[in-house]
N, C-alpha and C. Protein backbone atom coordinates (compact mmCIF):
# COMPACT_ATOMS: atom_id res chain seq x y z
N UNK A 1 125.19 95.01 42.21
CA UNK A 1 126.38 95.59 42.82
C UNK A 1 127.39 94.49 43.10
N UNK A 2 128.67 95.06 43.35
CA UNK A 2 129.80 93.89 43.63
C UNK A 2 130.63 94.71 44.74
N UNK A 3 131.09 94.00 45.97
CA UNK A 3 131.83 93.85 46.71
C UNK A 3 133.09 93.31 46.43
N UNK A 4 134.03 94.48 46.31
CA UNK A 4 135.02 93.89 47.06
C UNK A 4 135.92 93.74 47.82
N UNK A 5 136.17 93.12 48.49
CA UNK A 5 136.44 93.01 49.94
C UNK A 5 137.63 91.67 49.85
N UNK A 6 138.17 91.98 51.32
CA UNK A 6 139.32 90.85 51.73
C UNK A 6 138.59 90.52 53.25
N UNK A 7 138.54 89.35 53.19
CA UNK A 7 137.86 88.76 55.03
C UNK A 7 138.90 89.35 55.90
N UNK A 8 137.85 89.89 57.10
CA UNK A 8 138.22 90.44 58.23
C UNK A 8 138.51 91.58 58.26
N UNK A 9 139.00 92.07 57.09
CA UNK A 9 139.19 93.77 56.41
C UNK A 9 138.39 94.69 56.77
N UNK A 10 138.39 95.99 56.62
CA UNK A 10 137.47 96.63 57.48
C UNK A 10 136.30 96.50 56.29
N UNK A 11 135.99 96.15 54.87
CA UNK A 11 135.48 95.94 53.89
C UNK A 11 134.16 95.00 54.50
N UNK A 12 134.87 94.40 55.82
CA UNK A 12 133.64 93.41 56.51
C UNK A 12 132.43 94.09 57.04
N UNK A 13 132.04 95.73 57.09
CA UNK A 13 131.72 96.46 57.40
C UNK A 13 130.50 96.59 56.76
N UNK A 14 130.76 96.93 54.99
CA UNK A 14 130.35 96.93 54.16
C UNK A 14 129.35 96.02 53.80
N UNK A 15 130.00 94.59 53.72
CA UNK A 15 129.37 93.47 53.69
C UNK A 15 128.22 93.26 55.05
N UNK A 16 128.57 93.50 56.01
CA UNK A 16 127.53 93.27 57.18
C UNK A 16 126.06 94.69 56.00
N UNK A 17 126.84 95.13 56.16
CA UNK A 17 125.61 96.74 56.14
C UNK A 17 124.74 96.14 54.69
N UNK A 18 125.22 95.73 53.82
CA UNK A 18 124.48 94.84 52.46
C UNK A 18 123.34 93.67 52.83
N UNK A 19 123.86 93.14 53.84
CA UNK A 19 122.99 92.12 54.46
C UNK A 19 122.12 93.02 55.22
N UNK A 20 122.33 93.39 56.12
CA UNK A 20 121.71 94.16 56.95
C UNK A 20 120.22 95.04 56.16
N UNK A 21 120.75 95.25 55.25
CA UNK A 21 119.98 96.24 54.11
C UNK A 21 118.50 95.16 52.66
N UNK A 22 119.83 94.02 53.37
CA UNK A 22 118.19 93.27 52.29
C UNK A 22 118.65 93.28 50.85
N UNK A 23 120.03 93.86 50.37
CA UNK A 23 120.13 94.24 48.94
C UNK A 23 120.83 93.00 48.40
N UNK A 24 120.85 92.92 47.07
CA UNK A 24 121.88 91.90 46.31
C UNK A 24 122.52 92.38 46.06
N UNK A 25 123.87 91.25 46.04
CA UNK A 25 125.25 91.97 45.43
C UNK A 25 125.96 90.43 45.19
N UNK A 26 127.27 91.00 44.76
CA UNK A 26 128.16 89.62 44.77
C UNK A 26 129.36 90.13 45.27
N UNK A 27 130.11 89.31 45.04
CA UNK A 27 131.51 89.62 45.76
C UNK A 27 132.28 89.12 45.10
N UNK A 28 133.76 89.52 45.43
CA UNK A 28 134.91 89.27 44.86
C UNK A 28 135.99 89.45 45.83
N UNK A 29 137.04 88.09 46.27
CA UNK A 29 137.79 88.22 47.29
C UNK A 29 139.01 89.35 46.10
N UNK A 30 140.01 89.98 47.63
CA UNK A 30 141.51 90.40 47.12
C UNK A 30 141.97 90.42 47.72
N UNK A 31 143.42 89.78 47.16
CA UNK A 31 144.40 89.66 47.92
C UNK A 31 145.46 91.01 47.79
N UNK A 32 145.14 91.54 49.02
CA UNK A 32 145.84 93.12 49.19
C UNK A 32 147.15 93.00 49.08
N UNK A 33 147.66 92.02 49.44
CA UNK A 33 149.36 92.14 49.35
C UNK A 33 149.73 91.61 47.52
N UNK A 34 148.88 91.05 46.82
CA UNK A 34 149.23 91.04 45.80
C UNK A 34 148.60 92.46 44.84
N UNK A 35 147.65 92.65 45.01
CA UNK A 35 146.53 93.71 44.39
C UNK A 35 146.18 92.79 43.47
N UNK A 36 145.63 91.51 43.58
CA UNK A 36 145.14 90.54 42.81
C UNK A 36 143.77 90.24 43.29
N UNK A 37 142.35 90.61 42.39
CA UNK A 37 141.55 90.20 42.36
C UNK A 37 141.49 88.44 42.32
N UNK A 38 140.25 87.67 43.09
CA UNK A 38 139.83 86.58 43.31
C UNK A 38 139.99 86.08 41.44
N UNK A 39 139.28 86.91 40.56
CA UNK A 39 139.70 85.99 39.13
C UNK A 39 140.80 86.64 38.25
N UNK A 40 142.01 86.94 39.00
CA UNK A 40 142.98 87.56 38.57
C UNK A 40 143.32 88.83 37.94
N UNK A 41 142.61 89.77 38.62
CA UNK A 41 142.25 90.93 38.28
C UNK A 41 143.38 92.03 38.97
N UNK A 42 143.76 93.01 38.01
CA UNK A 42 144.70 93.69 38.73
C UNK A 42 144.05 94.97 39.56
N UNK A 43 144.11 94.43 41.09
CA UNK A 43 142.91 95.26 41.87
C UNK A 43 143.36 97.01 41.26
N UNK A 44 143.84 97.49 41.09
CA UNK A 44 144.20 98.30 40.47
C UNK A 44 143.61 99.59 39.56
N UNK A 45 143.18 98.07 38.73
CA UNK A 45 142.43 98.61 37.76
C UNK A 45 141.06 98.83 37.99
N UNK A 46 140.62 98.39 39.22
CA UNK A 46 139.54 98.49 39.92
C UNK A 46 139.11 99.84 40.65
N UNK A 47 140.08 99.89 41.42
CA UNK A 47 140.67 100.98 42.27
C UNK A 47 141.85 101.61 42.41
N UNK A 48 142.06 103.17 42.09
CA UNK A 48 143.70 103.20 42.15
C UNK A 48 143.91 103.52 43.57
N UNK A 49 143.81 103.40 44.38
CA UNK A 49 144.12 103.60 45.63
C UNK A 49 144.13 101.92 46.15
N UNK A 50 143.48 100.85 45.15
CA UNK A 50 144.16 99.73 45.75
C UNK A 50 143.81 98.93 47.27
N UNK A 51 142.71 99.80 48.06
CA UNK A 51 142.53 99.13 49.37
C UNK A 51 140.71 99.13 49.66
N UNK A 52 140.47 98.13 49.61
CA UNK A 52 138.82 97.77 50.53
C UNK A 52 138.76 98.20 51.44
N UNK A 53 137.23 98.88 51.70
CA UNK A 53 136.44 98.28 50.37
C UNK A 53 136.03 99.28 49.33
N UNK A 54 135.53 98.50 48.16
CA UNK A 54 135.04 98.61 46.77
C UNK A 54 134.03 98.38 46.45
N UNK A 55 133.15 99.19 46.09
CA UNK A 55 131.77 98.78 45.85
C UNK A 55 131.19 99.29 44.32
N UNK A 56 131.45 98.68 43.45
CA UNK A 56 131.02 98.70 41.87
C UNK A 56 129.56 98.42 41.65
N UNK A 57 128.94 99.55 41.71
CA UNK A 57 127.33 100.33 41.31
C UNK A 57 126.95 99.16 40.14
N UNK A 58 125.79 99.11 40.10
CA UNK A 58 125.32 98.62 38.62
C UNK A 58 125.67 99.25 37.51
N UNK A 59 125.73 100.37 37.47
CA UNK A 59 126.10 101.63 36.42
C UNK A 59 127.09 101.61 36.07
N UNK A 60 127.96 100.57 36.74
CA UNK A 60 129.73 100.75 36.25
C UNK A 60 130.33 101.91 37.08
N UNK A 61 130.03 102.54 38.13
CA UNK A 61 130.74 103.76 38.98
C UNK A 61 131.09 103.01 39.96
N UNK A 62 132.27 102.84 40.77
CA UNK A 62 132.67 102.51 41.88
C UNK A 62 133.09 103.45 43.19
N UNK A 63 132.41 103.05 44.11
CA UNK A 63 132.60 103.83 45.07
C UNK A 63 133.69 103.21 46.44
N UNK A 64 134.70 104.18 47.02
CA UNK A 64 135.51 104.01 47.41
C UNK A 64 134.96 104.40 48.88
N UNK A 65 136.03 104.49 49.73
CA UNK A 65 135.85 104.86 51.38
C UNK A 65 135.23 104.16 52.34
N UNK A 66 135.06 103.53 53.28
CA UNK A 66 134.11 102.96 54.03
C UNK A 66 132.87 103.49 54.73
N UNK A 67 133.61 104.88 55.07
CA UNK A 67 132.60 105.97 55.41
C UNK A 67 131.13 106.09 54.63
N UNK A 68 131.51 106.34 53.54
CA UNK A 68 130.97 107.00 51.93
C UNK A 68 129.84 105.58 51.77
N UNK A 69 130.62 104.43 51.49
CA UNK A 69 130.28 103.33 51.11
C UNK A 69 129.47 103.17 51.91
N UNK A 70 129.43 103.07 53.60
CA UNK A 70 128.32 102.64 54.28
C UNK A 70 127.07 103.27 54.20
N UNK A 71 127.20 104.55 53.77
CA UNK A 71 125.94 105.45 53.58
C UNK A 71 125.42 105.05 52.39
N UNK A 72 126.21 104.87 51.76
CA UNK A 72 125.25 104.52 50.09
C UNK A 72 124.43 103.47 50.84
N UNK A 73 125.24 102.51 50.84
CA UNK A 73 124.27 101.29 51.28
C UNK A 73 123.69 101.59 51.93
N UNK A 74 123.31 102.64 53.07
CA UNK A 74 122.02 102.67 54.23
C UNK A 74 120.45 103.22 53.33
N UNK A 75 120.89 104.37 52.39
CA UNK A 75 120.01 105.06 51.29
C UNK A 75 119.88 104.08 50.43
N UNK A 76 119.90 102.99 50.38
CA UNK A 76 120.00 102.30 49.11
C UNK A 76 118.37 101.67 49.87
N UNK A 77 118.39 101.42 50.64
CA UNK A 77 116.73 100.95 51.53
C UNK A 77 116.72 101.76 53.03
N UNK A 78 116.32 102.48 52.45
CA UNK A 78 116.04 103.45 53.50
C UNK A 78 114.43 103.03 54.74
N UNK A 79 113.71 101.89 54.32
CA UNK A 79 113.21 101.52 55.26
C UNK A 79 113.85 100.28 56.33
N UNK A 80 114.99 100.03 56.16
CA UNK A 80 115.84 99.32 57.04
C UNK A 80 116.31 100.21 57.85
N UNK A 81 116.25 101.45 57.88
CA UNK A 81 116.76 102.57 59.05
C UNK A 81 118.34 101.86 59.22
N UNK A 82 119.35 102.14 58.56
CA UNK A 82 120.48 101.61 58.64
C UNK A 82 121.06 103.22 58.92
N UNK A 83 120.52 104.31 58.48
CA UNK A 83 121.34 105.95 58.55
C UNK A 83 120.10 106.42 58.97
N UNK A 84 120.19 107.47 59.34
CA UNK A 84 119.08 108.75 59.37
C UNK A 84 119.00 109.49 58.37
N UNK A 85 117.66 110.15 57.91
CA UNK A 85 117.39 110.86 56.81
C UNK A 85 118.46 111.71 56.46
N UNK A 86 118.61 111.76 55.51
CA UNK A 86 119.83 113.26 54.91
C UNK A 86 118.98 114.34 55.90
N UNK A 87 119.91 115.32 55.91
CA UNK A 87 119.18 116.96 56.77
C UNK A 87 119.22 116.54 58.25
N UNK A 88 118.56 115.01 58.55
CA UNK A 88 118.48 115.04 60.21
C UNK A 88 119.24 115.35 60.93
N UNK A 89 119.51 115.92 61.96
CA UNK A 89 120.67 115.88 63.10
C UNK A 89 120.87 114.69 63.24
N UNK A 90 120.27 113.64 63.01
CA UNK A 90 121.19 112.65 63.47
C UNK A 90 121.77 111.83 62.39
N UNK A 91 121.92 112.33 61.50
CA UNK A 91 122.86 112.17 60.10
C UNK A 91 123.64 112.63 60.43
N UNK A 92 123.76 113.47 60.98
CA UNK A 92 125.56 114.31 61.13
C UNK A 92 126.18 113.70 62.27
N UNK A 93 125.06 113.25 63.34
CA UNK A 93 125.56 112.42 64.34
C UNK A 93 126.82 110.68 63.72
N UNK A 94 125.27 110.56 62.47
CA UNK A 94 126.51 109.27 62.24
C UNK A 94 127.34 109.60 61.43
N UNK A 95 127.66 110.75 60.66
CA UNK A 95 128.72 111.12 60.02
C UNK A 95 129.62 111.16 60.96
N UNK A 96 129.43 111.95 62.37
CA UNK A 96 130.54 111.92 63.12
C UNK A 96 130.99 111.04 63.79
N UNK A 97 130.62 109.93 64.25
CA UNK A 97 131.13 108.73 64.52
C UNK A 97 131.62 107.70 63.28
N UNK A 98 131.20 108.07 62.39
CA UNK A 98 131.69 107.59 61.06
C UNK A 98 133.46 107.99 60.83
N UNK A 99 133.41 108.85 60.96
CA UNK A 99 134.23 109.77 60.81
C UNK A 99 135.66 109.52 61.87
N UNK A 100 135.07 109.21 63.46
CA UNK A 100 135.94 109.11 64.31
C UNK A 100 136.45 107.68 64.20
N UNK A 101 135.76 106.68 63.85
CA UNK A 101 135.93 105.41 63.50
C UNK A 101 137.44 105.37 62.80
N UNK A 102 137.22 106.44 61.85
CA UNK A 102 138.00 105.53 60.44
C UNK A 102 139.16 106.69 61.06
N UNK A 103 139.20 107.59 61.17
CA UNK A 103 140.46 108.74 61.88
C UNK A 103 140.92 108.25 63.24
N UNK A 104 140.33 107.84 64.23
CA UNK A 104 140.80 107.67 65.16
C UNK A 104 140.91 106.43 66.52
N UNK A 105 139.98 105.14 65.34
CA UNK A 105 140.19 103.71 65.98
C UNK A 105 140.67 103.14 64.72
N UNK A 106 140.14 103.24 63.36
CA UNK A 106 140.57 102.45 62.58
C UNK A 106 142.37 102.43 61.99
N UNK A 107 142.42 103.90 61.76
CA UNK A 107 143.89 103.96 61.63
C UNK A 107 144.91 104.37 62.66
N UNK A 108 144.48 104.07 63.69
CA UNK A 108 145.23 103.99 64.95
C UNK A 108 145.43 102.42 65.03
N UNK A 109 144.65 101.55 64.37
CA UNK A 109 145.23 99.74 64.14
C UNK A 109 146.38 99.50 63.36
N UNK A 110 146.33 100.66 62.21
CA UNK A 110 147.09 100.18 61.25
C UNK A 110 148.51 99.68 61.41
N UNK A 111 149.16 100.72 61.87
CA UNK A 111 150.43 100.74 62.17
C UNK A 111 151.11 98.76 62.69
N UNK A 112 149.88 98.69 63.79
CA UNK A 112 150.31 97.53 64.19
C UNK A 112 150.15 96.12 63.24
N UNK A 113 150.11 96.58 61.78
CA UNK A 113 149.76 95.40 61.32
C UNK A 113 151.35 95.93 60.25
N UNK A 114 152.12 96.77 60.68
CA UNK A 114 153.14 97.18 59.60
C UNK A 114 153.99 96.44 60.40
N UNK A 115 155.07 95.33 60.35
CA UNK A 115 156.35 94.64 60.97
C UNK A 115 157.36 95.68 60.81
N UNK A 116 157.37 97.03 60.44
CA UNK A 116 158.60 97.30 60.39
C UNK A 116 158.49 98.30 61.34
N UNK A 117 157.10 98.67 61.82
CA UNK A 117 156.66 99.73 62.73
C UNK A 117 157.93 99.56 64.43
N UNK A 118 158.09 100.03 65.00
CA UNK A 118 158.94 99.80 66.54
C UNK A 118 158.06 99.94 67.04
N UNK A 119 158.19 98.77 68.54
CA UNK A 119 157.39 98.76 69.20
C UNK A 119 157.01 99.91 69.95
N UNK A 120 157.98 101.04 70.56
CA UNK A 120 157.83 102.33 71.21
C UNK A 120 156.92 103.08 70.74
N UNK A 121 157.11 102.94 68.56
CA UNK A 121 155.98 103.63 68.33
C UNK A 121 154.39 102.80 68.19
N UNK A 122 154.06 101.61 68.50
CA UNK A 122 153.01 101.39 68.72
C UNK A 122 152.16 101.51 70.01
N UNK A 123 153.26 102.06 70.80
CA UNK A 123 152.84 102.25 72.21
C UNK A 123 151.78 103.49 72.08
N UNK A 124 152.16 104.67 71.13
CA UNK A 124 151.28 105.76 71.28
C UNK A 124 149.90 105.38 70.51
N UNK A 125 150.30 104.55 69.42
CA UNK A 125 148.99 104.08 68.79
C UNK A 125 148.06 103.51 69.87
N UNK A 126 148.60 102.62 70.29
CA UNK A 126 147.91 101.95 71.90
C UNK A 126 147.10 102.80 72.47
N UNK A 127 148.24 104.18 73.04
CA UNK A 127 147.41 105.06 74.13
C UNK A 127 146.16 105.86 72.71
N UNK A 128 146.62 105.96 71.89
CA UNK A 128 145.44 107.03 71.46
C UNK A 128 144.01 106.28 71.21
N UNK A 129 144.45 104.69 71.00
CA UNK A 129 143.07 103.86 70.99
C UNK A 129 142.11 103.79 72.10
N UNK A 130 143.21 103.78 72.95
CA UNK A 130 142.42 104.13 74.66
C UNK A 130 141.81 105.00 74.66
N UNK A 131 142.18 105.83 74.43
CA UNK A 131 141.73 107.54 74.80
C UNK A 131 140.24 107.71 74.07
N UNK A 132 140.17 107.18 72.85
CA UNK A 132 139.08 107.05 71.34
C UNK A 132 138.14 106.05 72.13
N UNK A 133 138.31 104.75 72.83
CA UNK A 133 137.32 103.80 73.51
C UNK A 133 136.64 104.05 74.55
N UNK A 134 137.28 105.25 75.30
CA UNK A 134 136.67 105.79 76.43
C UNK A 134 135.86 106.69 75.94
N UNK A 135 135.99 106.97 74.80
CA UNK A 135 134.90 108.14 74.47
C UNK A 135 133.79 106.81 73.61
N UNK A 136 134.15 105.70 72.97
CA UNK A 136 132.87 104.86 72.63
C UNK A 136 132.47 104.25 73.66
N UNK A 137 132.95 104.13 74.77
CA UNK A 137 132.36 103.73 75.66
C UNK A 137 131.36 104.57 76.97
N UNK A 138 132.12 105.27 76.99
CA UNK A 138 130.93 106.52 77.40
C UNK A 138 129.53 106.46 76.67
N UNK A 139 129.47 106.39 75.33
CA UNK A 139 127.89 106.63 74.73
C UNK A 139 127.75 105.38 74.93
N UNK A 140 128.20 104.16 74.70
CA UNK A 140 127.82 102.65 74.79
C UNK A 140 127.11 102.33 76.13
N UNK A 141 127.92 103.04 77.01
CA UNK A 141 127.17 103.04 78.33
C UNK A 141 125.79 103.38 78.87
N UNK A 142 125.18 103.95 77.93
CA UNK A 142 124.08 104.56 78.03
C UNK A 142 123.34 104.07 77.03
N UNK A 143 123.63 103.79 76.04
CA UNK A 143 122.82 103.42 74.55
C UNK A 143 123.16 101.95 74.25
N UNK A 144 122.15 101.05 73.40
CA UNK A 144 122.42 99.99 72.89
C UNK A 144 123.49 100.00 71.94
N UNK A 145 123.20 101.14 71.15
CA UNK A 145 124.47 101.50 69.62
C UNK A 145 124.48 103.08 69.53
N UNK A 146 125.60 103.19 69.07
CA UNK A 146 126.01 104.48 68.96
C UNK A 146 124.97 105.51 68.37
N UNK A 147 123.98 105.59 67.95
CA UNK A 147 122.97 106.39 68.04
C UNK A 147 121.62 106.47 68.75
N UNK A 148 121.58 105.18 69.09
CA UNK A 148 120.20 105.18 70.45
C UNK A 148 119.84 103.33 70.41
N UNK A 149 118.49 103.58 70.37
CA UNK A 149 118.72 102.21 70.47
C UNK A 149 118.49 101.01 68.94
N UNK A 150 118.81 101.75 68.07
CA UNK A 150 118.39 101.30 66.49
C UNK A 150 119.83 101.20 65.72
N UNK A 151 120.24 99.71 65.15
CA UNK A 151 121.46 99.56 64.49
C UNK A 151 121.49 100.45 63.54
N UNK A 152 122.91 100.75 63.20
CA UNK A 152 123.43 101.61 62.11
C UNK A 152 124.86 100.89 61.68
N UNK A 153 124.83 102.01 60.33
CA UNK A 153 125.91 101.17 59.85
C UNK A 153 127.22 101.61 60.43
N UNK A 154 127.19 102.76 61.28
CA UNK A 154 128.30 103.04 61.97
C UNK A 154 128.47 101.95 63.03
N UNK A 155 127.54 101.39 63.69
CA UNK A 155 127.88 100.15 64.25
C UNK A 155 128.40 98.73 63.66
N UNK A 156 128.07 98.78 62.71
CA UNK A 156 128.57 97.82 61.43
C UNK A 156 130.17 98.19 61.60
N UNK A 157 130.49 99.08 61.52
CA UNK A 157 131.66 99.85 61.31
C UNK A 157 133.00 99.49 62.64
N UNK A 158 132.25 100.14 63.50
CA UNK A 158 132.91 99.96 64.96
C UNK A 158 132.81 98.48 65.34
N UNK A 159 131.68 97.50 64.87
CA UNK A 159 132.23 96.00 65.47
C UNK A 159 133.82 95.65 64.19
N UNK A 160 133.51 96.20 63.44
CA UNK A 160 134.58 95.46 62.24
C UNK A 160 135.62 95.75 62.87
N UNK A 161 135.75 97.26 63.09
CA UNK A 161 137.45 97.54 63.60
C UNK A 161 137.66 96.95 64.90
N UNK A 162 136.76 96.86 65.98
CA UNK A 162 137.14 96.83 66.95
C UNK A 162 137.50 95.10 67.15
N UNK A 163 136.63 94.49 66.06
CA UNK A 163 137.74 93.06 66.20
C UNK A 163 139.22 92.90 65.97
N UNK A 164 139.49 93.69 65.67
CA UNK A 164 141.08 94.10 65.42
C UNK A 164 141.73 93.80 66.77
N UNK A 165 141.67 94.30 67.47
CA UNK A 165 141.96 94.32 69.11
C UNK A 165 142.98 93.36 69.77
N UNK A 166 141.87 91.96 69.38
CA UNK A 166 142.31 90.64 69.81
C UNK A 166 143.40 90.39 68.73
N UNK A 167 143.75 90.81 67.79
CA UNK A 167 145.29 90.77 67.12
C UNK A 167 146.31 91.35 67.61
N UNK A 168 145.99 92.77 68.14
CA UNK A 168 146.94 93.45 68.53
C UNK A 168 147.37 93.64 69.88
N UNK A 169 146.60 92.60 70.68
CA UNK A 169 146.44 92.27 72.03
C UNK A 169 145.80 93.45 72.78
N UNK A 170 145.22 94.32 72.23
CA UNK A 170 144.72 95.03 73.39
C UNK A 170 143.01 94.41 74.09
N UNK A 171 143.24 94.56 75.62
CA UNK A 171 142.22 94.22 76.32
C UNK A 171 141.15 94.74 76.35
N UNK A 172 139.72 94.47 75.52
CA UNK A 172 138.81 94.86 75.93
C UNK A 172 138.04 95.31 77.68
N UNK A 173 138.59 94.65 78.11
CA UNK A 173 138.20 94.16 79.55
C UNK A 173 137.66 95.35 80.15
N UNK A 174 138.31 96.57 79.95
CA UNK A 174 138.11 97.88 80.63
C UNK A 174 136.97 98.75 79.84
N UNK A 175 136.56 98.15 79.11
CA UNK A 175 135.18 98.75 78.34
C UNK A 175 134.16 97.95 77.97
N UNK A 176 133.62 97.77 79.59
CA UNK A 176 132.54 96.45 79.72
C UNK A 176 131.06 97.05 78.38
N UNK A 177 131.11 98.02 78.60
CA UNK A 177 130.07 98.75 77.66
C UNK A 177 130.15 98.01 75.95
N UNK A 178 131.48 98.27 75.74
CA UNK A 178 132.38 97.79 74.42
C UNK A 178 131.97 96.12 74.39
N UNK A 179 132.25 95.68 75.40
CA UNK A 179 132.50 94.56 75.33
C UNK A 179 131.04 93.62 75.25
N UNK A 180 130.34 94.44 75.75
CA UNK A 180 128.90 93.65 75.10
C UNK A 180 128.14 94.35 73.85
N UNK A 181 128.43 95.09 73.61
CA UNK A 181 128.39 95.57 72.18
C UNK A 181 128.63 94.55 71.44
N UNK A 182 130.44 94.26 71.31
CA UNK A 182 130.16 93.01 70.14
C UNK A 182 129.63 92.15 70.51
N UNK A 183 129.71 91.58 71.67
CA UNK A 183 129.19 90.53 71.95
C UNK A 183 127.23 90.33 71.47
N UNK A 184 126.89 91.27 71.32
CA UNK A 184 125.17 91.83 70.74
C UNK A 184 125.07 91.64 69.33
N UNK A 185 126.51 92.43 68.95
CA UNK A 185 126.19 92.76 67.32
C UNK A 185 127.00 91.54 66.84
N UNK A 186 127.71 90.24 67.50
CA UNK A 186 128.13 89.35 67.23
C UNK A 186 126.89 88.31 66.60
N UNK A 187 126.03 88.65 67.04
CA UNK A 187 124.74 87.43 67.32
C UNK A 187 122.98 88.25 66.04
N UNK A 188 123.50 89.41 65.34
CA UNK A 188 122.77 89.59 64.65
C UNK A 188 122.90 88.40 63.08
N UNK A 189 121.42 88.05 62.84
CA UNK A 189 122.10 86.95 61.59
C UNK A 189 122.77 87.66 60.39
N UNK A 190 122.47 89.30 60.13
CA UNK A 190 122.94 89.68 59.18
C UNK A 190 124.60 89.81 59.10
N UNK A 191 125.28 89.68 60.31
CA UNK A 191 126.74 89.37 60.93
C UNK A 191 127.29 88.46 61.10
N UNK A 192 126.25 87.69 61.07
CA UNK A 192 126.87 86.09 61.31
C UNK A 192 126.24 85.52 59.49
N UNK A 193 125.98 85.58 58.92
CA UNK A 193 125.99 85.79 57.46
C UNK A 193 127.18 85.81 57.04
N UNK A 194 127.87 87.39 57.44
CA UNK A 194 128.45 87.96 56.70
C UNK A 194 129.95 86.76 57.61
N UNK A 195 130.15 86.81 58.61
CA UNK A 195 131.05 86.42 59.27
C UNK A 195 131.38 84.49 58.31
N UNK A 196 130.06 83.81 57.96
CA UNK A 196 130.21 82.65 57.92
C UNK A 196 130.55 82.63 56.04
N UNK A 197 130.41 83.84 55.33
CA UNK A 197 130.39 84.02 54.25
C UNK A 197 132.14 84.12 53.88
N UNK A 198 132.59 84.85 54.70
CA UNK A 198 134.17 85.31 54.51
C UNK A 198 134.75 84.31 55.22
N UNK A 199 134.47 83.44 56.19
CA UNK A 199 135.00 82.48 56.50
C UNK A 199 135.85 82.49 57.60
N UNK A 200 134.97 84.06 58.69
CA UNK A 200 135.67 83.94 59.64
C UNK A 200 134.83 83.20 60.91
């Protein structure tokens, strides 16, 4: 398999969950503002939608979404317990935090990484991130990771975006729950792998 991914991207997600999983792969940096693959590849032609991450099967099929993507990889070794069985209730559990991730923390970042965005309108992005952390922090409060006490790749997921934060200045401070979360999933080696691999 091949990764590809841009460091710090939410694609870092992906890459944690590969490690995490025990599997081989390789990688390939891109530079998103060019759509230029690491050996000059027109990301493009890779993907027409153009944004990590990318994950190119052995078979030559590439799979898109982060959502999508993290599940392959959890079924790909299913004795790493990275997802819950297909059918379980608690498959749908991480579908749905899967789900709220990428709808309602991940692209609630975006905006603030657009310069042409006004600040007034990043203010609501702000409040709706709040609103989305009080609800991860509520289950954090009670649980090690968002499904009990066993990593998933939805946690893979939620440390990636939620490093975003410290760019966009918002304060963890008020979601002590949050805040040792990464600080936990900071210190797994399959994260710090992936972290020392991309070069953050």
């Amino acid at each position: 398999m091949k990764l590809y991914y841009t460091p710090g991207a939410s694609s870092l997600a992906t890459h944690i969950a590969l490690r995490e999983a025990g599997l081989a792969f390789d990688m390939e940096k891109v530079d998103l503002r060019e759509k230029k693959t690491e050996s000059g590849k027109d990301f493009y032609q890779v993907s027409a939608k153009g944004a990590v991450p990318v994950l190119q099967l052995d078979n030559g099929q590439v799979l898109t979404e982060g959502a999508a993507v993290l599940q392959y990889v959890a079924d790909q070794a299913p004795g790493r317990k990275l997802a819950p069985e297909p059918g379980n209730m608690q498959r749908y559990r991480l579908m749905e935090w899967l789900n709220l991730i990428a709808t309602e923390l991940h692209k609630n970042y975006t905006p603030f990484f657009n310069p042409a965005m006004p600040d007034p309108c990043k203010e609501i992005f702000r409040g709706n991130l709040n609103r989305y952390y009080d609800v991860v922090e509520s289950q954090l409060s009670q649980t090690a990771f968002l499904l009990g006490d066993t990593f998933s790749v939805a946690d893979a997921y939620l440390f990636t975006v939620t490093r975003y934060a410290d760019f966009v200045g918002l304060d963890l401070a008020k979601w002590p729950s949050l805040q040792a979360f990464q600080a936990r999933v900071n210190l797994r080696p399959a994260v710090l792998e992936a972290l020392k691999a991309e070069r953050l």
